[in-house]
Protein backbone atom coordinates (compact mmCIF):
# COMPACT_ATOMS: atom_id res chain seq x y z
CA UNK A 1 7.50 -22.66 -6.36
CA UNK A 2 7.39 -19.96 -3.20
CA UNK A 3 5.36 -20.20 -0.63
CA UNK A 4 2.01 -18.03 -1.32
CA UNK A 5 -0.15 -16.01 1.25
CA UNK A 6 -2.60 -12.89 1.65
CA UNK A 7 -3.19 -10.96 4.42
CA UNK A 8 -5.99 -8.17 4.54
CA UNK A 9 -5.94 -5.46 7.84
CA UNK A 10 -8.82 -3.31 7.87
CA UNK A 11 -8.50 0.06 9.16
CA UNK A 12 -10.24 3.02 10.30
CA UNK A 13 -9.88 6.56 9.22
CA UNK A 14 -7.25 7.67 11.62
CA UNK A 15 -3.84 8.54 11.16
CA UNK A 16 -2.64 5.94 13.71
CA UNK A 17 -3.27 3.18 10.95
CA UNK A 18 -0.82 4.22 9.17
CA UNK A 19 1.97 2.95 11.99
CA UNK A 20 -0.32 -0.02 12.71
CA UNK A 21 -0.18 -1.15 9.37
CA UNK A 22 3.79 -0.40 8.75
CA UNK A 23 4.51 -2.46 11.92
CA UNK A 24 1.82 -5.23 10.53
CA UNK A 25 3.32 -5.33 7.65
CA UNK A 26 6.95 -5.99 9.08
CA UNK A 27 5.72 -8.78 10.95
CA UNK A 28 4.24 -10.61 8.42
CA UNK A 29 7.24 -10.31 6.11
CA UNK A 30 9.47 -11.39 8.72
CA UNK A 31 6.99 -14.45 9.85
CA UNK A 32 7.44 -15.27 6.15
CA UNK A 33 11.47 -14.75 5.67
CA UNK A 34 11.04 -12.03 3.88
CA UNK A 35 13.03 -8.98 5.89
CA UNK A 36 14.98 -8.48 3.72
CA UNK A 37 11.87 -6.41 2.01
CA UNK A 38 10.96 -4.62 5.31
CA UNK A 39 12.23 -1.34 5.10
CA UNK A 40 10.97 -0.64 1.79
CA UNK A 41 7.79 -2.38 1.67
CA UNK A 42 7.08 -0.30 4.90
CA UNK A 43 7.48 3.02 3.45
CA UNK A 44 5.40 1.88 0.35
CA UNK A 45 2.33 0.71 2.23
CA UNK A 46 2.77 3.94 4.84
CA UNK A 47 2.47 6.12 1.49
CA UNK A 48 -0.30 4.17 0.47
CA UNK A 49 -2.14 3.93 3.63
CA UNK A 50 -1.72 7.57 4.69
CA UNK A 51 -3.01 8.53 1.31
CA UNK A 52 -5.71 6.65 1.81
CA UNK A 53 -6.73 7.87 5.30
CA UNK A 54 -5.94 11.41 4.70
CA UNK A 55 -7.55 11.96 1.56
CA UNK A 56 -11.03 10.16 1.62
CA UNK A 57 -13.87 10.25 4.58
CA UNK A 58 -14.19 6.13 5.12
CA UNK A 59 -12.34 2.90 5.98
CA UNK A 60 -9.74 1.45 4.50
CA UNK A 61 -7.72 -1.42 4.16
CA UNK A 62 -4.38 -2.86 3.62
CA UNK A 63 -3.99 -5.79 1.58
CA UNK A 64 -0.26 -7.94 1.27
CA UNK A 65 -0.17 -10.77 -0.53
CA UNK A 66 2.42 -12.78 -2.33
CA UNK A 67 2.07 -14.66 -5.88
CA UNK A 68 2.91 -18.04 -7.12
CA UNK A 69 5.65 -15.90 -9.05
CA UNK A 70 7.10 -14.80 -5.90
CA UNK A 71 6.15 -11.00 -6.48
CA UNK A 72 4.97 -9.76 -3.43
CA UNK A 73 1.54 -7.46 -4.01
CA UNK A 74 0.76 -4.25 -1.67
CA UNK A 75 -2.60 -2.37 -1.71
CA UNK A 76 -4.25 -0.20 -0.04
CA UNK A 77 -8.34 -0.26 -0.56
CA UNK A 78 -10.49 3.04 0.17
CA UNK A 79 -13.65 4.11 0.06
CA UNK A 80 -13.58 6.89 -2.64
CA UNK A 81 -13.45 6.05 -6.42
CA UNK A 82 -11.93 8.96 -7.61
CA UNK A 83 -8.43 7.71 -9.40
CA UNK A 84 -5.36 8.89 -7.35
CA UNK A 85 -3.22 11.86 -8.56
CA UNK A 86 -0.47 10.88 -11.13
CA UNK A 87 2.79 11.82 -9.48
CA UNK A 88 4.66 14.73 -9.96
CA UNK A 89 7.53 16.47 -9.53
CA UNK A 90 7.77 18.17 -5.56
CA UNK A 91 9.49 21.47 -5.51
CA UNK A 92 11.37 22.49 -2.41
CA UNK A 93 10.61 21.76 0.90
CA UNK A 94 6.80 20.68 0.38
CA UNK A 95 5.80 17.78 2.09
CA UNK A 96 2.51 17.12 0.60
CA UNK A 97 2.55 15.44 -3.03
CA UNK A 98 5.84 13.23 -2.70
CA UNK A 99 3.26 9.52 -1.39
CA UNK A 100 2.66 8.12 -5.39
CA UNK A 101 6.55 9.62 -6.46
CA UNK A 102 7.75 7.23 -3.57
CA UNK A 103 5.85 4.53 -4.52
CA UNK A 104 7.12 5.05 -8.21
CA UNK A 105 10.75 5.23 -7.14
CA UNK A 106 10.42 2.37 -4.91
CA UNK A 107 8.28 -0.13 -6.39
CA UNK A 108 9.36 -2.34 -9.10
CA UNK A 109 5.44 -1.25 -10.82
CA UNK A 110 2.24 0.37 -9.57
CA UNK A 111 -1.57 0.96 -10.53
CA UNK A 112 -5.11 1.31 -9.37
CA UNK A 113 -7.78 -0.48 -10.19
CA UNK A 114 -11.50 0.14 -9.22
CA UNK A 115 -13.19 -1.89 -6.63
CA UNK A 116 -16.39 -2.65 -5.77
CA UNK A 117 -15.23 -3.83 -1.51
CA UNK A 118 -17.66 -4.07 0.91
CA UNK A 119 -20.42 -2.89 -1.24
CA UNK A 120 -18.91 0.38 -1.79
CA UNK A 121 -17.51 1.75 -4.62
CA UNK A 122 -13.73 2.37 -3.93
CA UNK A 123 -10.21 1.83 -5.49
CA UNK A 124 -6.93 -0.05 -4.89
CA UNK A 125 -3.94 1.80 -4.48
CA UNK A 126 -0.62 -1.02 -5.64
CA UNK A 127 2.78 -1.79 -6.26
CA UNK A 128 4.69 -4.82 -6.60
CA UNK A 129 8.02 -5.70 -5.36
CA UNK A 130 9.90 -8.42 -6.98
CA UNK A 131 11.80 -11.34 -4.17
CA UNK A 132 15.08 -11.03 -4.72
């Protein structure tokens, strides 16, 4: 049965958290043997982190955890409830709009859920990536 953890990093609304939490995030895979995951697993919680700074007015959060399955969970928790946009299809050169089609390429699955954190209503941002 692999080895299972969570990790939570709480971060402010600034665009700098975004880094902070990619290079968090690297650290604790590697810590846990789990490079191997790094690249991608960085550009999925950067998508889901600058999403969640950029688009609401509070905190936010970054949550990693891995299951007794060996799936290994990444969210990122802010402030607003409103449901994220479904991804679509970017057109040309446009940078805004690609974060969720990323996430959908990348991940093996994603969601939201609603969450009540901190007293706040808010949502979870997620995907999963399976341990090879």
């Amino acid at each position: 049965m692999p080895e299972t953890w969570n990790y939570t990093l709480y971060v402010p609304n600034d665009p700098r958290a975004v880094t902070i939490s990619r290079r968090t995030l690297r650290l604790i895979l590697t810590m846990h043997g789990l490079i191997g995951l790094a690249d991608t697993a960085e550009l999925l919680a950067a998508e889901l982190v600058s999403n969640a700074v950029r688009h609401t007015k509070g905190p936010a959060a970054l949550r990693v955890r891995r299951s007794p399955e060996g799936v290994v969970w990444i969210g990122a928790w802010d402030a607003d409830p409103v449901p994220p946009e479904p991804p679509g299809v970017v057109a040309g050169l446009e940078e805004a709009g690609r974060g969720l089609g990323l996430v959908v390429a990348c991940a093996d699955c994603w969601g939201w859920q609603p969450s009540a954190r901190f007293g706040e209503r808010g949502k979870y941002v997620w995907c999963e990536l399976g341990v090879a």
